[in-house]
Protein backbone atom coordinates (compact mmCIF):
# COMPACT_ATOMS: atom_id res chain seq x y z
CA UNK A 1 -4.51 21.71 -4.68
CA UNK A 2 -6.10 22.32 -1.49
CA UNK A 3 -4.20 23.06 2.00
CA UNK A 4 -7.18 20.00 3.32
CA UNK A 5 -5.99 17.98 0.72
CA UNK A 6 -2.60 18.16 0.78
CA UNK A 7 -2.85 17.48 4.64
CA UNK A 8 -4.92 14.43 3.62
CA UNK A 9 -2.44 13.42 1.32
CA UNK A 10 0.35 13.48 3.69
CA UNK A 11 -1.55 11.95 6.47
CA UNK A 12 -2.00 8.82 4.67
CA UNK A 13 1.17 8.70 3.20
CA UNK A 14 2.59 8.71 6.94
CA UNK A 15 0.09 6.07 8.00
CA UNK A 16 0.54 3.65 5.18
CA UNK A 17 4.26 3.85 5.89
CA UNK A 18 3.74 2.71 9.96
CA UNK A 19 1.35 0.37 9.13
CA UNK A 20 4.02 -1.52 7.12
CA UNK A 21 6.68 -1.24 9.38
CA UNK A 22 4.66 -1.86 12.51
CA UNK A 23 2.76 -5.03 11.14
CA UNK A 24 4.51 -6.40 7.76
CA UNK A 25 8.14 -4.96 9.19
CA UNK A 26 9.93 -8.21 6.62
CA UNK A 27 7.65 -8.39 4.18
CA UNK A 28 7.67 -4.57 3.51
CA UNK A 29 11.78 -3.99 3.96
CA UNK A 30 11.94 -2.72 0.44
CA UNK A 31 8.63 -1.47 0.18
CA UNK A 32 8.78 2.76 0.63
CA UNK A 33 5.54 4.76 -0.09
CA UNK A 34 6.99 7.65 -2.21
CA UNK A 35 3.81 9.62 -1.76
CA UNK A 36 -0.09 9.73 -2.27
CA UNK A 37 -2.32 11.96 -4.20
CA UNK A 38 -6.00 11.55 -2.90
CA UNK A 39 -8.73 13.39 -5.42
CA UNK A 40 -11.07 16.36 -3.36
CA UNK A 41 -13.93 14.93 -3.03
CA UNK A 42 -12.14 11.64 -1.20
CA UNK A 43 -13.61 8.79 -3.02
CA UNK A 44 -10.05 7.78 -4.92
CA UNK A 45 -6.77 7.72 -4.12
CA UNK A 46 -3.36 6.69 -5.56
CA UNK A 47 -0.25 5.66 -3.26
CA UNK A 48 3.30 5.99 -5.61
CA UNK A 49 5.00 2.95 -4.13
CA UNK A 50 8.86 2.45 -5.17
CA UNK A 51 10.83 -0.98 -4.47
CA UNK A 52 14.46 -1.61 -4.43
CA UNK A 53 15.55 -4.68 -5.91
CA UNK A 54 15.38 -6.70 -9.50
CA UNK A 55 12.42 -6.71 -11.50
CA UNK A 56 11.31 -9.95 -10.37
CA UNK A 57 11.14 -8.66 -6.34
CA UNK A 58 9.63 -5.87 -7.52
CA UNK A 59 6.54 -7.47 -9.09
CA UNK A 60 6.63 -9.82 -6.26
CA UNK A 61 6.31 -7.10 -3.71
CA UNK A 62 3.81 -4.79 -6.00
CA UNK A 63 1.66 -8.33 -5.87
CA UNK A 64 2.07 -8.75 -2.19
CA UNK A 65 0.97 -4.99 -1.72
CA UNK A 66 -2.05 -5.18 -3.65
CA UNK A 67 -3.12 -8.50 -1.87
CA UNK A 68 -3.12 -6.80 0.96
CA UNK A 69 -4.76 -3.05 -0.03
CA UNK A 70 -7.93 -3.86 1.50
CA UNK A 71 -6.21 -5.06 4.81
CA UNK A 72 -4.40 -1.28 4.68
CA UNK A 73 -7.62 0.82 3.95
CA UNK A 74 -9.73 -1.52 6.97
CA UNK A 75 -6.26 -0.19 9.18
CA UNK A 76 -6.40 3.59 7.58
CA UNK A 77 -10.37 3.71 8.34
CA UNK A 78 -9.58 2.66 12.21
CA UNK A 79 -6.88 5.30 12.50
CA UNK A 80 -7.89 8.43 10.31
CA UNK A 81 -10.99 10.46 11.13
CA UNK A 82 -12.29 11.43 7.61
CA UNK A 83 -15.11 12.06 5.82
CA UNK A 84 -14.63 8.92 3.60
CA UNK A 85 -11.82 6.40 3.37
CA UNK A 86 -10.80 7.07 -0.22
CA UNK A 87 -10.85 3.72 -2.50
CA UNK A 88 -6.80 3.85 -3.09
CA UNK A 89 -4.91 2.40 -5.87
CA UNK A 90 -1.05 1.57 -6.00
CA UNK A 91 1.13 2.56 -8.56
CA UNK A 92 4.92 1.94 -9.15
CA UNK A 93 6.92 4.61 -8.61
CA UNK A 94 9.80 4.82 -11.37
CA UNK A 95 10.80 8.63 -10.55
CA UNK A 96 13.91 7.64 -9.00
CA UNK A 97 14.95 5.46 -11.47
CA UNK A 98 14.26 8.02 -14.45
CA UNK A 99 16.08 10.49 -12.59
CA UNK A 100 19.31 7.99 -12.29
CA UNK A 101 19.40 7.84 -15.43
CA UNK A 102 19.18 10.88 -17.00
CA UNK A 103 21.92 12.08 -13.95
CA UNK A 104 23.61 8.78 -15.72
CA UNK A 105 23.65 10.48 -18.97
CA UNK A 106 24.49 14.27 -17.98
CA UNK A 107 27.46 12.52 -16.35
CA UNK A 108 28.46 10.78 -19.48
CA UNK A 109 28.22 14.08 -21.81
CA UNK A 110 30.02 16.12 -19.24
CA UNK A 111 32.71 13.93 -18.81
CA UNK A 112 32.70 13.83 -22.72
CA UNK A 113 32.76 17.49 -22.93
CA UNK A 114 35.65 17.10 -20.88
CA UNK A 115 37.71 14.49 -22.77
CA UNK A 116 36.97 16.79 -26.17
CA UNK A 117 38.69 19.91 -24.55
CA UNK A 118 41.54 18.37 -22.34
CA UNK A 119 43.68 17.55 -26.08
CA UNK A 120 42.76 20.81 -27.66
CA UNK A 121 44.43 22.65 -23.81
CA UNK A 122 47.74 20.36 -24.84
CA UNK A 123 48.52 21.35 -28.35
C-alpha cells in the first residue's frame, strides 16, 4: 500500500472520529472507528467500526451509523481536500473480541498446563 494512501487512510479515520465527538458526542459514546482502508484509486472506502456493549446496542448503533453515512461523507467532503470523496462503507469490527478470546483460551490451557505439573512437583 501506498505512503498517499495510507495518509488518506489515516486522515479519514481521524476525521470520522471528531466528527462524532464534536457533533453526535451521546449518540456516538460507544461508537470508536478502529480504522479505514480506502482503495487507490479513491472511489470506495471501508471504515472498521467497533461498539462496546450487548448485541442489541450494537446493532442499534451500527443502524444509527449507517443512517447517518451520508451526513459523514457531506462533513468529510467540506473538510478533506481530495481528489474524490471515496463512497465509504461501515463494517463491524470484531478484532478485539476474537483476540479476547483466543487470550481467553491461552489463559485457560496455561493455567491447565499448570494444574497438570503442580501434583507431579509433590510426589
Amino acid at each position: 500500500m501506498s505512503t498517499r494512501i495510507l495518509r488518506v487512510n489515516e486522515l479519514i479515520h481521524r476525521e470520522i472520529g471528531a466528527y462524532l465527538r464534536k457533533h453526535h458526542q451521546s449518540e456516538a459514546a460507544t461508537i470508536t472507528i478502529t480504522g479505514v482502508e480506502v482503495t487507490p484509486d479513491l472511489h470506495h472506502g471501508k471504515v472498521y467500526v467497533s461498539v462496546t456493549g450487548d448485541d442489541a446496542h450494537i446493532e442499534d448503533r451500527f443502524k444509527w451509523l449507517r443512517h447517518h453515512a451520508k451526513e459523514i461523507r457531506h462533513e468529510l467532503a467540506r473538510n478533506l481536500v481530495l481528489k474524490q470523496m471515496p463512497l465509504l462503507t461501515y463494517q463491524i469490527d470484531t478484532s478485539t473480541e476474537r483476540g479476547n478470546r483466543i487470550l481467553g483460551l491461552l489463559d485457560e490451557l496455561a493455567a491447565e498446563e499448570k494444574a497438570k505439573q503442580s501434583p507431579d512437583a509433590g510426589a
